[in-house]
Each structure stands twice: as structure tokens, then as C-alpha cells.
N, C-alpha and C. Protein backbone atom coordinates (compact mmCIF):
# COMPACT_ATOMS: atom_id res chain seq x y z
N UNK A 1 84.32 52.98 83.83
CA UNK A 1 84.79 52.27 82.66
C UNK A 1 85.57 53.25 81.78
N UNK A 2 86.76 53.27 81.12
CA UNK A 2 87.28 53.49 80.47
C UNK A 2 87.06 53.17 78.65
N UNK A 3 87.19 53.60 77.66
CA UNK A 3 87.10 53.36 76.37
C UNK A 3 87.93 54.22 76.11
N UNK A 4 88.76 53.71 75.10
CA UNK A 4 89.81 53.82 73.72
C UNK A 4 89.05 54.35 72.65
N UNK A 5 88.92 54.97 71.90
CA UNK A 5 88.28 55.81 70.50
C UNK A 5 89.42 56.81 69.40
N UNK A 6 89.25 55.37 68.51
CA UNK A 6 90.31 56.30 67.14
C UNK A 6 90.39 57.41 67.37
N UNK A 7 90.89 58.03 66.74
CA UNK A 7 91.51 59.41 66.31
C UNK A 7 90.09 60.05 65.45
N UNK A 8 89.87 59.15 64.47
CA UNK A 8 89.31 59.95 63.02
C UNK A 8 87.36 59.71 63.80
N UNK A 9 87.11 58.83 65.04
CA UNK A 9 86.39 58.61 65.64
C UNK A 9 86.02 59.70 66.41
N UNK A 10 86.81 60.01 66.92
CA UNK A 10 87.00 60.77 67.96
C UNK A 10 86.47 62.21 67.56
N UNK A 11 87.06 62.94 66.51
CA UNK A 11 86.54 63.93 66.05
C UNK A 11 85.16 64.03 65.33
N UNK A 12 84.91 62.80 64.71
CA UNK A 12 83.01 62.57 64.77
C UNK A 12 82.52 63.09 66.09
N UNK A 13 82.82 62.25 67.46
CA UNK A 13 81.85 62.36 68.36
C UNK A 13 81.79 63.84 68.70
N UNK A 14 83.31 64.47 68.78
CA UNK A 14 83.14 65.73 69.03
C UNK A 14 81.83 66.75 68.23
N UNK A 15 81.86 66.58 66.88
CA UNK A 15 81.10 67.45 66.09
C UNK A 15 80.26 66.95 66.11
N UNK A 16 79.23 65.98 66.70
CA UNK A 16 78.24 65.16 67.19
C UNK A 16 77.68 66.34 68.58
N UNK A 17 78.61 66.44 69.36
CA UNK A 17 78.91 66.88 70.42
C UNK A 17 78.78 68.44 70.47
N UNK A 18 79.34 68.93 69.25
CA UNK A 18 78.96 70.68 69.30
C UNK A 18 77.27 70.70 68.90
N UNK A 19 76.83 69.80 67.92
CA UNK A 19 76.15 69.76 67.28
C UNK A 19 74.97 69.62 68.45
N UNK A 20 74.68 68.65 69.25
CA UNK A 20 74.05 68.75 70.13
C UNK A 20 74.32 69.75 71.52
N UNK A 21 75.32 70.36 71.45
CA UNK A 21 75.01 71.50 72.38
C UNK A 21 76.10 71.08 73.63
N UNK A 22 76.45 69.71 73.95
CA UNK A 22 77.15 69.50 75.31
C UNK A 22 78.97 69.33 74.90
N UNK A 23 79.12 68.90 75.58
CA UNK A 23 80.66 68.90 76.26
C UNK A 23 81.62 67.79 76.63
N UNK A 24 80.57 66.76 76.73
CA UNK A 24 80.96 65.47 77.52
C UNK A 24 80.48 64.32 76.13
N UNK A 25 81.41 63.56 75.89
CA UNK A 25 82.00 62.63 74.35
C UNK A 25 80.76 61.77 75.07
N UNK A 26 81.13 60.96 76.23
CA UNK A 26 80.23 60.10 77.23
C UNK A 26 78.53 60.10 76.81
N UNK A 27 78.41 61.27 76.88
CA UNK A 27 76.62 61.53 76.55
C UNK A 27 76.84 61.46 74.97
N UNK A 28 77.02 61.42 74.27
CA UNK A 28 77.06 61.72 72.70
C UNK A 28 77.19 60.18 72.55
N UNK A 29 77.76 59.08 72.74
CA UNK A 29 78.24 57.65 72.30
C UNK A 29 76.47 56.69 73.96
N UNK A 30 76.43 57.56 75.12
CA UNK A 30 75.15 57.37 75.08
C UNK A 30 73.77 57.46 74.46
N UNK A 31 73.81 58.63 73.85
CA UNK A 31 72.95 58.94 73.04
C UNK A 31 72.61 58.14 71.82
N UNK A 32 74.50 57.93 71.05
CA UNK A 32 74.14 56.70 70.14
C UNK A 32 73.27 55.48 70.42
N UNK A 33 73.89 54.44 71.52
CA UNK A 33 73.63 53.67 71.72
C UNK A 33 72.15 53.48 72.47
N UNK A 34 71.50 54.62 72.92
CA UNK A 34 69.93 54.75 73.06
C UNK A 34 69.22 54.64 71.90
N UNK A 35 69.86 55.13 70.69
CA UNK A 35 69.12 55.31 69.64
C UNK A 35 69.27 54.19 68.92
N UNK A 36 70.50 53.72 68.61
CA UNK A 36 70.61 51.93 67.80
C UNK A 36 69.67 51.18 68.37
N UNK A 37 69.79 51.17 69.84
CA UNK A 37 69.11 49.98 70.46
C UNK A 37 67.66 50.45 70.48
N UNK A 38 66.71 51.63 70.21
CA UNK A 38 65.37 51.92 69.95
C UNK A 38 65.17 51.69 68.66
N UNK A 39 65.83 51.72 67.67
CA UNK A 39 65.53 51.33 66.19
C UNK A 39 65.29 50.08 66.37
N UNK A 40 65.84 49.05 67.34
CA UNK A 40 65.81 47.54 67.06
C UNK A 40 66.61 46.97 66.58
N UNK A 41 68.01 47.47 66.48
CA UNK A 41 69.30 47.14 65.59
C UNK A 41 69.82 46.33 66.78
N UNK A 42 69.77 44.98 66.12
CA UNK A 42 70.74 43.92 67.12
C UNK A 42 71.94 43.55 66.23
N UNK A 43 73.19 43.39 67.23
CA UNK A 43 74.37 42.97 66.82
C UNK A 43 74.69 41.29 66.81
N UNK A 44 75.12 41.30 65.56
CA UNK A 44 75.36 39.79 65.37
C UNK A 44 74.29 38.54 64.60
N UNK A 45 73.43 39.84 64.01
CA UNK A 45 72.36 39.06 62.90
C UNK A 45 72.81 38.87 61.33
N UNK A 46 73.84 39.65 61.49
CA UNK A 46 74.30 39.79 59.88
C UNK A 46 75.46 39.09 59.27
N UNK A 47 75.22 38.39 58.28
CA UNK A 47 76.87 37.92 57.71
C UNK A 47 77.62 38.76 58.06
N UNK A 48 79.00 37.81 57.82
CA UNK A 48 80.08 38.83 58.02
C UNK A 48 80.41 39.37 56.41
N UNK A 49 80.84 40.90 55.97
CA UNK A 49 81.34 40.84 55.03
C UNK A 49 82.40 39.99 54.24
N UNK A 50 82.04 39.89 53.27
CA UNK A 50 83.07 39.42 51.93
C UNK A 50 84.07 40.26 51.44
N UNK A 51 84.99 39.97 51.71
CA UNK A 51 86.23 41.09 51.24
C UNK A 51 85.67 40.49 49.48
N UNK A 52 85.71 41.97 48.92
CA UNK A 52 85.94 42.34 47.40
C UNK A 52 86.87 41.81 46.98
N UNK A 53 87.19 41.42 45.61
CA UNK A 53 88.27 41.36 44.88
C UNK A 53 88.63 42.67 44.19
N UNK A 54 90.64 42.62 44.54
CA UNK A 54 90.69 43.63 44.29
C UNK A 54 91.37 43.70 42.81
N UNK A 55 91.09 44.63 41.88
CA UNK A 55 91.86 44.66 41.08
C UNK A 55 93.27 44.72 40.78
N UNK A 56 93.77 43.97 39.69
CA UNK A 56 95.67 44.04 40.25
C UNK A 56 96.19 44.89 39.41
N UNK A 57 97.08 45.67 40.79
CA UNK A 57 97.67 47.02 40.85
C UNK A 57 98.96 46.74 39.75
N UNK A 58 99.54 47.85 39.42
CA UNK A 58 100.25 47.90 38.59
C UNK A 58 100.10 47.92 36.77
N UNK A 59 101.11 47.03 36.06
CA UNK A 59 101.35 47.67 34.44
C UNK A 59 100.84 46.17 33.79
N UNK A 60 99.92 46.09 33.01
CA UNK A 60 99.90 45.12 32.19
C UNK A 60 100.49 45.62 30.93
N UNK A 61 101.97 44.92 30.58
CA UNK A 61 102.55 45.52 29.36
C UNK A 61 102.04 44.24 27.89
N UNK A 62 100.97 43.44 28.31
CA UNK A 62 100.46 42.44 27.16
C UNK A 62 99.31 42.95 26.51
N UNK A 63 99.04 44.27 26.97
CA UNK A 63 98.05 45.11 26.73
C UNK A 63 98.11 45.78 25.45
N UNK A 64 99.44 46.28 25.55
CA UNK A 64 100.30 47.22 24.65
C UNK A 64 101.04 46.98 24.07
N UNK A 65 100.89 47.60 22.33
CA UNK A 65 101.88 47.15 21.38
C UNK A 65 103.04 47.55 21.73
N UNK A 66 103.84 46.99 20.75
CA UNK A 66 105.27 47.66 21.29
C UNK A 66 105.15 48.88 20.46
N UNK A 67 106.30 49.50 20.86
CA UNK A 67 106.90 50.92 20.28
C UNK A 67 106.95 50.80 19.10
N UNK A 68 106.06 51.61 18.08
CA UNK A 68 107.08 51.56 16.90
C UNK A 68 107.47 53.31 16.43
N UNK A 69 108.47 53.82 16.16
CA UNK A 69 108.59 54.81 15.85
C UNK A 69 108.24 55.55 14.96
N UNK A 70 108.08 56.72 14.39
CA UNK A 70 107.46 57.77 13.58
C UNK A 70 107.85 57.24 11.87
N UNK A 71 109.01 57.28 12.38
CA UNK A 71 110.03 56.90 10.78
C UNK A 71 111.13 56.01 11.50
N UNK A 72 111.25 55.36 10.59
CA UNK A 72 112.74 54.56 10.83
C UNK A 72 113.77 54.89 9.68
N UNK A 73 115.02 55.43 10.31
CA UNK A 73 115.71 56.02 9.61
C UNK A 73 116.41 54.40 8.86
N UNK A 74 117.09 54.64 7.20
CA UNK A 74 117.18 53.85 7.02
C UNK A 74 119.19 53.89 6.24
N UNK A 75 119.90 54.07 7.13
CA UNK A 75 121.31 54.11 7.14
C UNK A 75 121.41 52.95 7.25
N UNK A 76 121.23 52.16 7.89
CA UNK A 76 121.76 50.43 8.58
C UNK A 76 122.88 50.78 8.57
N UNK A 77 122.86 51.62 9.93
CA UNK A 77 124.24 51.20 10.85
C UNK A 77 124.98 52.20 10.40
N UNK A 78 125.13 52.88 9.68
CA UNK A 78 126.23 53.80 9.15
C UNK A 78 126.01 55.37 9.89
N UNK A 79 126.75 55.31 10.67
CA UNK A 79 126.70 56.58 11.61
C UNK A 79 126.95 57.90 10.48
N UNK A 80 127.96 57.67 9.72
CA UNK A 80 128.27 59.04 9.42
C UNK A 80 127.37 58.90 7.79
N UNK A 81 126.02 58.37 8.14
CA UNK A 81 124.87 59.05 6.97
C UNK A 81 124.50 60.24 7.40
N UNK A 82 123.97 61.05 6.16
CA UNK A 82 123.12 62.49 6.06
C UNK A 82 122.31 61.75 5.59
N UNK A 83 121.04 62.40 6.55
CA UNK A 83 119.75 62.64 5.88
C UNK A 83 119.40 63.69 4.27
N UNK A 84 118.65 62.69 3.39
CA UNK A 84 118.54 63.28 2.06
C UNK A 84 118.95 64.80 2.05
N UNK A 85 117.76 65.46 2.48
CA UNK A 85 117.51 67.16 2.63
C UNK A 85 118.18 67.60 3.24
N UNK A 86 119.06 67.10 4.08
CA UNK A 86 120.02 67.95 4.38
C UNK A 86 121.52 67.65 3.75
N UNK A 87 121.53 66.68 2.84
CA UNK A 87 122.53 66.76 1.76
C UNK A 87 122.22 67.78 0.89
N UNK A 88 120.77 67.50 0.07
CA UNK A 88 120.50 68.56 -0.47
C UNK A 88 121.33 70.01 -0.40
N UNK A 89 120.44 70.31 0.97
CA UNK A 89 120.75 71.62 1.06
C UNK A 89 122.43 72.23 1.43
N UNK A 90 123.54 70.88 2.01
CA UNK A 90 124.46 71.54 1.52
C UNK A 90 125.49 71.22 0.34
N UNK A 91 124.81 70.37 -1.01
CA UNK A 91 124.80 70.36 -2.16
C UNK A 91 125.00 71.58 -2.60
N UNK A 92 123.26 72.55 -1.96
CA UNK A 92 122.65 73.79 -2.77
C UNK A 92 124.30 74.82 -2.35
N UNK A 93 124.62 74.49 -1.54
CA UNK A 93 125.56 75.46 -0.71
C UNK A 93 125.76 75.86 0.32
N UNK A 94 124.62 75.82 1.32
CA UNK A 94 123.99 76.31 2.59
C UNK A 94 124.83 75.20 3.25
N UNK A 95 126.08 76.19 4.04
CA UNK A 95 126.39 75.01 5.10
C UNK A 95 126.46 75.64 6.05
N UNK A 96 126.30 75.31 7.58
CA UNK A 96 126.41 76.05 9.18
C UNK A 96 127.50 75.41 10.16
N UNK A 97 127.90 76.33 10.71
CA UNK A 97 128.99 75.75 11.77
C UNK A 97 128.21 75.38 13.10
N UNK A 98 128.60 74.19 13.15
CA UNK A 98 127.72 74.32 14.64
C UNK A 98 128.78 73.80 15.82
């Protein structure tokens, strides 16, 4: 008989396999199945699972206020306003080239 065994399976039985001392995957998935079936574990007594509900992924933006900013500057619309303090200061004289 032949058997197929995942990948992420596969490296269980192995370290199953160092762990008990042999070499051969075969005796290690025997071994399992000596031992399920001496506990008394029968297949096919149990519901089937219920898939969970999953929570929904992504942004709830009804959560969150909107933006409001620090200060709102209050020019309305007039691009070429100065801010007070910095009229002020080149009132005082202090002007910079930038």
C-alpha cells in the first residue's frame, strides 16, 4: 500500500521517528494507530465541526470621527495671508530670505 502524507505531516512523523529511535515513517504511523485504537478512540462518533464565525476583516470607518485638525487657520481662502506672529515679527523688522 502506498500513502500520500503532507509536507508539515511528514516532518512530525519524522521527529516522532528520531524520537523513538527507528528509521522507517511506516512503524511510527503503526505505532499511532496501535495506540488510538487501544485508547478506544473510534472514528465517526463525533459531530462534525462548526466552522466559527469569522470576524470581518478590514476598516470600519463608522467607528471613527472624522479628522478634525489642531487649529484651523482662519484666512478663508486668501492665500497670500500671514499668520499674526509672523507679521509681527516682520513689523518688529526681522525679515529672512528664503
Amino acid at each position: 500500500m502506498r500513502l500520500s502524507i503532507k509536507k508539515h505531516n511528514q516532518v512530525y512523523l519524522e521527529y516522532l521517528a528520531s524520537q523513538m529511535g527507528i528509521t522507517d515513517i511506516s512503524e511510527v504511523l503503526n505505532y499511532l494507530l496501535l495506540d488510538i485504537k487501544g485508547l478506544g478512540y473510534q472514528f465517526g462518533n463525533k459531530p462534525a465541526p462548526q466552522p466559527q464565525p469569522q470576524a470581518p476583516l478590514g476598516f470600519d470607518a463608522s467607528t471613527f470621527e472624522p479628522f478634525q485638525p489642531a487649529f484651523a487657520p482662519n484666512h478663508d481662502g486668501d492665500r497670500n495671508h500671514i499668520d499674526p506672529m509672523i507679521q509681527r515679527l516682520i513689523d518688529a523688522g526681522l525679515e529672512m530670505d528664503f
